[in-house]
Structures are given as structure tokens and as C-alpha cells.
N, C-alpha and C. Protein backbone atom coordinates (compact mmCIF):
# COMPACT_ATOMS: atom_id res chain seq x y z
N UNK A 1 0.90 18.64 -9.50
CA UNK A 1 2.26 18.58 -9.05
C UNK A 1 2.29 17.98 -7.65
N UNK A 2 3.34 17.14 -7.39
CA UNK A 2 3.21 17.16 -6.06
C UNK A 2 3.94 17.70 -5.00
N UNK A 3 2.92 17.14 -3.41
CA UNK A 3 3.65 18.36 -2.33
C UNK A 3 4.71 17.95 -2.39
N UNK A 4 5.67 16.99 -2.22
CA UNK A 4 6.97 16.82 -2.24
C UNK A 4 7.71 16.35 -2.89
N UNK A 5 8.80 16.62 -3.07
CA UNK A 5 10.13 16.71 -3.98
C UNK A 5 10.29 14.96 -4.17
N UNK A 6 10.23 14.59 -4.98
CA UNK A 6 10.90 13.50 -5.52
C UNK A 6 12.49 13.31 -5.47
N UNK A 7 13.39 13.10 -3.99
CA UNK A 7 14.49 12.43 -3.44
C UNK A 7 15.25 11.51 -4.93
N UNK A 8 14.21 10.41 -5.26
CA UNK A 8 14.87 9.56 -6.22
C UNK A 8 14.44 9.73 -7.64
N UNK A 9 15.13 9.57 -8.60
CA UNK A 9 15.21 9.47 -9.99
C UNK A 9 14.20 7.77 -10.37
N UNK A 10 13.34 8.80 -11.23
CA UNK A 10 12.67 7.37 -11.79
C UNK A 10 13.53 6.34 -12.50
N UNK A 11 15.39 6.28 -12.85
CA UNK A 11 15.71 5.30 -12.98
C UNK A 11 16.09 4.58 -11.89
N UNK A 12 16.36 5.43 -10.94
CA UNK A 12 16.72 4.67 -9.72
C UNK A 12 15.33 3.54 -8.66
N UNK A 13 13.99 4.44 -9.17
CA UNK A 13 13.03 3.93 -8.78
C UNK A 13 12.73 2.35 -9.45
N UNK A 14 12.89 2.40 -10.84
CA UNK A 14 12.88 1.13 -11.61
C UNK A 14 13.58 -0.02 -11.30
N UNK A 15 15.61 1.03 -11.19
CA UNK A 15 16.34 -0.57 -9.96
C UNK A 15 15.70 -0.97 -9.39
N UNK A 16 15.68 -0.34 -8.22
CA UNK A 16 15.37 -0.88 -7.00
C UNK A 16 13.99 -2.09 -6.89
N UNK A 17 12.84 -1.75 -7.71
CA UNK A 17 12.19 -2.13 -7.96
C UNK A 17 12.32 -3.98 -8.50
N UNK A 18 13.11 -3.08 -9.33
CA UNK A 18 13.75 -4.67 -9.98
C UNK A 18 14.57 -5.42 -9.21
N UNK A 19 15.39 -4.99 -8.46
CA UNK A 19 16.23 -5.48 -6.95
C UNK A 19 15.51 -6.61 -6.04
N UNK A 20 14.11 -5.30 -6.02
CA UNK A 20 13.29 -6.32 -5.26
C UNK A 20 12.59 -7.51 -5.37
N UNK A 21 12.01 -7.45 -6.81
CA UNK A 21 11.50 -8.50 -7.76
C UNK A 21 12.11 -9.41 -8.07
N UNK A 22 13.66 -8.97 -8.20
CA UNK A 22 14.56 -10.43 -8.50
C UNK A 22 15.32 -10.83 -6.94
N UNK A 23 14.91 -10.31 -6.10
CA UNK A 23 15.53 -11.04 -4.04
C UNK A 23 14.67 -11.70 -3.60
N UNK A 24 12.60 -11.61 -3.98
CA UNK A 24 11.91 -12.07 -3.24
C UNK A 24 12.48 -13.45 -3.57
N UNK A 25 12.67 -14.05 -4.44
CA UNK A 25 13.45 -15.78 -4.24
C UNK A 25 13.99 -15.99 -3.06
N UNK A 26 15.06 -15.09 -2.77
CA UNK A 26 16.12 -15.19 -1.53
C UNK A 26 15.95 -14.59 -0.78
N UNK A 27 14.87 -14.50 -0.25
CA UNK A 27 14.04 -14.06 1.07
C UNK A 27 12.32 -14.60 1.28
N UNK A 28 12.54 -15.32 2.25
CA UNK A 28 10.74 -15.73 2.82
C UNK A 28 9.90 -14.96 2.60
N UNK A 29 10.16 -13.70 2.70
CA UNK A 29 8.48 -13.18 2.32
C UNK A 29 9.07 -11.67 1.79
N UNK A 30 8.25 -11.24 0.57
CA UNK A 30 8.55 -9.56 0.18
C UNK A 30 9.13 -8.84 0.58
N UNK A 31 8.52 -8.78 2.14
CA UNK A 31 8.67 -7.59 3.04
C UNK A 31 10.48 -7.82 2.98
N UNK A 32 10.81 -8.74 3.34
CA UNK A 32 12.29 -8.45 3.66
C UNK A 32 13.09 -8.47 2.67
N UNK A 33 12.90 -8.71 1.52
CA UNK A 33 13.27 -8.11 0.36
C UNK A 33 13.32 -6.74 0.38
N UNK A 34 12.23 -6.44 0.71
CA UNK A 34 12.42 -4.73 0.20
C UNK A 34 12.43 -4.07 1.72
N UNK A 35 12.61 -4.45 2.74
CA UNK A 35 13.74 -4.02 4.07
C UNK A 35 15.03 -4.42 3.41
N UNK A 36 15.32 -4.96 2.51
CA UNK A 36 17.34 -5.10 2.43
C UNK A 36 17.51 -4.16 1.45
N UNK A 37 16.68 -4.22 0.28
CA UNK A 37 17.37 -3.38 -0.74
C UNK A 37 16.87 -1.87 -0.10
N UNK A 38 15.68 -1.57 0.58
CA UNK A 38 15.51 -0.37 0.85
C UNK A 38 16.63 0.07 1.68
N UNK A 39 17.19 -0.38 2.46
CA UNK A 39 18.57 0.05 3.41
C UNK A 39 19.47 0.25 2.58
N UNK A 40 19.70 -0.40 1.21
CA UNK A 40 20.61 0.32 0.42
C UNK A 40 20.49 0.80 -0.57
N UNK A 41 19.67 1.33 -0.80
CA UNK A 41 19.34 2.89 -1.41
C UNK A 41 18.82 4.03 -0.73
N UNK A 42 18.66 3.58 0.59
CA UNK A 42 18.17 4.84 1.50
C UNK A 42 17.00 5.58 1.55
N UNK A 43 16.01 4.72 1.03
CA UNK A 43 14.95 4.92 1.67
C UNK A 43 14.23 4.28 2.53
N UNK A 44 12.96 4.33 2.64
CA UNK A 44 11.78 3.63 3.81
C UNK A 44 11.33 2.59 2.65
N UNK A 45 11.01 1.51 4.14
CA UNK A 45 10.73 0.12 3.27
C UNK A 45 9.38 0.46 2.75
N UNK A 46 8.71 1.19 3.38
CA UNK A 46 6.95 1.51 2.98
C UNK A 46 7.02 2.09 1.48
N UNK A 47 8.04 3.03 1.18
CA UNK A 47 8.22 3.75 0.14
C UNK A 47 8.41 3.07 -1.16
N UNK A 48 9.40 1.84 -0.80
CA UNK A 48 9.93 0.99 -1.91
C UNK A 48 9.23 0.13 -2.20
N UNK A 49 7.86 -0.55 -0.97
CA UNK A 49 6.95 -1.15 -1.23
C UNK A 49 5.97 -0.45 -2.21
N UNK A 50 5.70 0.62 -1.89
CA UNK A 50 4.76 1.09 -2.81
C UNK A 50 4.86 1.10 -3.92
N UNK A 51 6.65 1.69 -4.68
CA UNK A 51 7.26 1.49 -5.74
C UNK A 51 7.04 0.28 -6.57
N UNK A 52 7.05 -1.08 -5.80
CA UNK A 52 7.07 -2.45 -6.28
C UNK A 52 5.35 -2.44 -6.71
N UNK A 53 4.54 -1.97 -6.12
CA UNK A 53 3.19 -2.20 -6.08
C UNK A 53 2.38 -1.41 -7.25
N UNK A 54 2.97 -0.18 -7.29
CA UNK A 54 3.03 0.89 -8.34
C UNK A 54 3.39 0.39 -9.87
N UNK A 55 4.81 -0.84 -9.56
CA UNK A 55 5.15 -1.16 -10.83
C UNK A 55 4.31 -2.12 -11.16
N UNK A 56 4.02 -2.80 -10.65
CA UNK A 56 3.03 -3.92 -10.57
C UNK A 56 1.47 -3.63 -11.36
N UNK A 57 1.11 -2.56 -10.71
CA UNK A 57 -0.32 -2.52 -11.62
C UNK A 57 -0.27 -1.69 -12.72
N UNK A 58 1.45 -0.80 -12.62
CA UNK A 58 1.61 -0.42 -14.33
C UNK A 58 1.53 -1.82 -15.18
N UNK A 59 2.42 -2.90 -15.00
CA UNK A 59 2.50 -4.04 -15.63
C UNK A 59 1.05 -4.31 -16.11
N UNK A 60 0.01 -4.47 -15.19
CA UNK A 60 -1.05 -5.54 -15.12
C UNK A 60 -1.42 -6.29 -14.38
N UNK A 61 0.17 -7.06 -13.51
CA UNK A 61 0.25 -8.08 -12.62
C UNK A 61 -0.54 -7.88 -11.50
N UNK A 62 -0.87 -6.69 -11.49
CA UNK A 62 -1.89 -6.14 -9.93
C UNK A 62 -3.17 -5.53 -10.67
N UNK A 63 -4.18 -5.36 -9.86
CA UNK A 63 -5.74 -4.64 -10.10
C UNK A 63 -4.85 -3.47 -9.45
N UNK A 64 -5.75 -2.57 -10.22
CA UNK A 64 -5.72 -1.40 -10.07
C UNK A 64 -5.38 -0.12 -10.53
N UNK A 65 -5.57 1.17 -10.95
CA UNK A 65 -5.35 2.06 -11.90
C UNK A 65 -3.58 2.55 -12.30
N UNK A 66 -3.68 2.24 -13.53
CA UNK A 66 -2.37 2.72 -13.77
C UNK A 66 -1.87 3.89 -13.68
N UNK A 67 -0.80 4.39 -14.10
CA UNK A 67 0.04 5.32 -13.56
C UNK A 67 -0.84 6.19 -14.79
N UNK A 68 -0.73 6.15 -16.14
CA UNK A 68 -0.93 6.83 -16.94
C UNK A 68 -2.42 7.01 -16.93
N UNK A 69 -3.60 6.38 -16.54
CA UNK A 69 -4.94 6.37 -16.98
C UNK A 69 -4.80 7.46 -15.59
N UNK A 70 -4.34 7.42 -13.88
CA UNK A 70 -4.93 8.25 -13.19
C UNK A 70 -4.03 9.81 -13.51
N UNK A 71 -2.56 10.29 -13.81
CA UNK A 71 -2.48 10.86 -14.59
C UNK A 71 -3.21 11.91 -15.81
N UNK A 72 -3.99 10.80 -16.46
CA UNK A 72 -4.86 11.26 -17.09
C UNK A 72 -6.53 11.99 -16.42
N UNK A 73 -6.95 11.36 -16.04
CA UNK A 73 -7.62 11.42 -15.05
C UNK A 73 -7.65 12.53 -13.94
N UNK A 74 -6.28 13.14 -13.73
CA UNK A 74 -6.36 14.04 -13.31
C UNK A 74 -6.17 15.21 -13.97
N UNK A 75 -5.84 15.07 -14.90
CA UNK A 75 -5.70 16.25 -15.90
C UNK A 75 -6.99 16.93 -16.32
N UNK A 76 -8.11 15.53 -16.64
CA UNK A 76 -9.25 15.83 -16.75
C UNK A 76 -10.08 16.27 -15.68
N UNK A 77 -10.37 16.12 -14.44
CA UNK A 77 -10.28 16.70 -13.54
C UNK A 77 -9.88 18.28 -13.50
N UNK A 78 -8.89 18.51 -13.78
CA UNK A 78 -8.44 19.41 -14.23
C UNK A 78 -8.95 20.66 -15.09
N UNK A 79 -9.43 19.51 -15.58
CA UNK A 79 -9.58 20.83 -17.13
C UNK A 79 -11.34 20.97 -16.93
N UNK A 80 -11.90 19.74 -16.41
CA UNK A 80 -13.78 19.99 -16.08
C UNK A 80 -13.49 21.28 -15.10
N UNK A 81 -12.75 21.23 -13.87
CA UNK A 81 -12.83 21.90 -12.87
C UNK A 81 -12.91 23.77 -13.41
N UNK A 82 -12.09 23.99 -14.36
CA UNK A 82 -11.59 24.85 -14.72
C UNK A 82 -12.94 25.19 -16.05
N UNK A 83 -13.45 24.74 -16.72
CA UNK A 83 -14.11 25.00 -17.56
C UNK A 83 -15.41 25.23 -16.86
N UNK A 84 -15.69 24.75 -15.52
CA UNK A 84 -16.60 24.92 -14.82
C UNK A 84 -16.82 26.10 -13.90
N UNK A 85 -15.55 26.56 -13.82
CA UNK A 85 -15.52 28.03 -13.28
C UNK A 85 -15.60 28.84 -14.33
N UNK A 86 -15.53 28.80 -15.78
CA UNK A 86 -15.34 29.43 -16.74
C UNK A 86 -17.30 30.04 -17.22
N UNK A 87 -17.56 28.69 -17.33
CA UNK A 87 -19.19 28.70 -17.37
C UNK A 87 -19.65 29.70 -16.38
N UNK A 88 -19.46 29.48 -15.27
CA UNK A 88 -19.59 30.21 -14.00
C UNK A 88 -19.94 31.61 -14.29
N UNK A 89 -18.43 32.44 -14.54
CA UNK A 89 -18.31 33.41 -14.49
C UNK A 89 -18.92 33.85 -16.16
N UNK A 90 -18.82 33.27 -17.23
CA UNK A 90 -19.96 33.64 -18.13
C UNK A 90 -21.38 33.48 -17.44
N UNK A 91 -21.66 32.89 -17.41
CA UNK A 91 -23.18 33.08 -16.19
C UNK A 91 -23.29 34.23 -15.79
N UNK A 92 -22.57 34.78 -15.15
CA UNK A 92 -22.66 35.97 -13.98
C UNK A 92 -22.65 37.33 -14.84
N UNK A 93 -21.64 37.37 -15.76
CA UNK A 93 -21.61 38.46 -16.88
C UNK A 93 -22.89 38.55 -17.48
N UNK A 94 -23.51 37.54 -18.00
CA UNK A 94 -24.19 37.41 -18.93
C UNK A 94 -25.90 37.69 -18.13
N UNK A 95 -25.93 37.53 -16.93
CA UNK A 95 -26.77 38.17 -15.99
C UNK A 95 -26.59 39.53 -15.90
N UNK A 96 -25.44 39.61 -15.69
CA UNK A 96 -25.23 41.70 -15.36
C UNK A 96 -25.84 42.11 -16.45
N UNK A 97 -25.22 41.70 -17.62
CA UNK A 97 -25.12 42.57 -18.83
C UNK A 97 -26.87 42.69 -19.21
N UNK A 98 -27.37 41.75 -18.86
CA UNK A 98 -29.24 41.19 -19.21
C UNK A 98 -29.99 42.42 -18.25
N UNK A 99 -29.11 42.17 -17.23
CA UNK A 99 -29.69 43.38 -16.27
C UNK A 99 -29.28 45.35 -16.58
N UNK A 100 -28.12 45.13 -16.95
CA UNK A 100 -27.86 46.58 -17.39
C UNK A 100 -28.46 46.58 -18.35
N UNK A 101 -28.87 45.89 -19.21
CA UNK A 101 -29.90 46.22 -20.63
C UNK A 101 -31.31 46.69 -20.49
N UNK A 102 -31.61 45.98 -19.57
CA UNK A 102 -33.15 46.37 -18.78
C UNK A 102 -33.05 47.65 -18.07
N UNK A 103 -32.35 47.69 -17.57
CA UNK A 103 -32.10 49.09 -16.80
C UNK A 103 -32.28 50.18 -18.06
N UNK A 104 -30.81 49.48 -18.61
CA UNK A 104 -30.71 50.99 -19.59
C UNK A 104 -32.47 51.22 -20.51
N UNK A 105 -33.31 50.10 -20.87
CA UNK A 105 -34.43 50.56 -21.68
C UNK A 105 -35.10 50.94 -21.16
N UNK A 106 -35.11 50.82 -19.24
CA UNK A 106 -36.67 51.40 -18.58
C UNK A 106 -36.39 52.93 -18.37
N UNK A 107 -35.10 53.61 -18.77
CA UNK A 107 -35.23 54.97 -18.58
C UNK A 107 -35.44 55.49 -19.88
């Protein structure tokens, strides 16, 4: 989950996105593309950049891990992390119990 609240709606994230993709024509370079449309939707231009960059290697058009494979990825993460404490604590039982058995036959 993350630390903070998601402000915008992933349809609103997709406009804007697309805002920006269809202004870089009518603007010299990215950046001020997404300084105009970010002023009107109210966020930070860094934010909406990332958005564009985000959509980008969902597409393909960019290197780099998609939304759904790291997603995934963390789930798995997830679930090793957790099965690994699981092992763990069978370990530790499974020591006691080896040890209370010995105990209990040497009396």
C-alpha cells in the first residue's frame, strides 16, 4: 500500500497524461508541456512527469519495468518474505519439541 493518499483518480491521471502527449507538438521541449497542463490540474510538474514516464514504459515506448510485472513482483516479495518467517518459526517449534522429547526420555 502506499504511504500516501492518491490526490488524483487514475482517470484523471490518464488525461492529463494524454494532455501532455498530445501539447509536446506545441511546446519546444516536454518539460513545458507538462508545466502548462500540470498548472491545470493542480499538481507538481515532477508528478505529472513521472505520470507521462510511468505511461510510457506501461506502453513499451520506454525501458523499464511495468506497472503490472513490479506490482507483481512485489506481491511476490511478499509472499517469499512471509513464507520465510513461516519456515522460521516451524524451525524453532520443531527444535523445542526435538528437545522436550529428549528431555522427556532421559528421565
Amino acid at each position: 500500500m502506499s504511504k500516501t493518499t492518491n490526490k488524483f483518480s487514475p482517470e484523471v491521471r490518464e488525461r492529463a497524461v494524454r494532455l501532455v502527449l498530445d501539447a509536446e507538438a506545441q511546446h519546444p521541449c516536454r518539460w513545458q508541456a507538462v508545466m502548462s497542463i500540470a498548472a491545470k490540474i493542480g499538481c507538481t510538474p515532477q508528478t505529472l512527469n513521472d505520470w507521462v514516464k510511468k505511461a510510457e514504459v506501461d506502453s513499451g515506448r520506454r525501458a523499464g519495468i511495468p506497472t503490472e510485472m513490479a506490482d507483481r513482483m512485489k506481491a511476490l516479495e511478499r509472499e517469499n518474505r512471509e513464507l520465510r518467517q513461516a519456515n522460521e518459526i516451524l524451525r524453532k517449534a520443531s527444535a523445542y519439541f526435538a528437545m522436550a522429547e529428549l528431555d522427556r526420555r532421559s528421565k
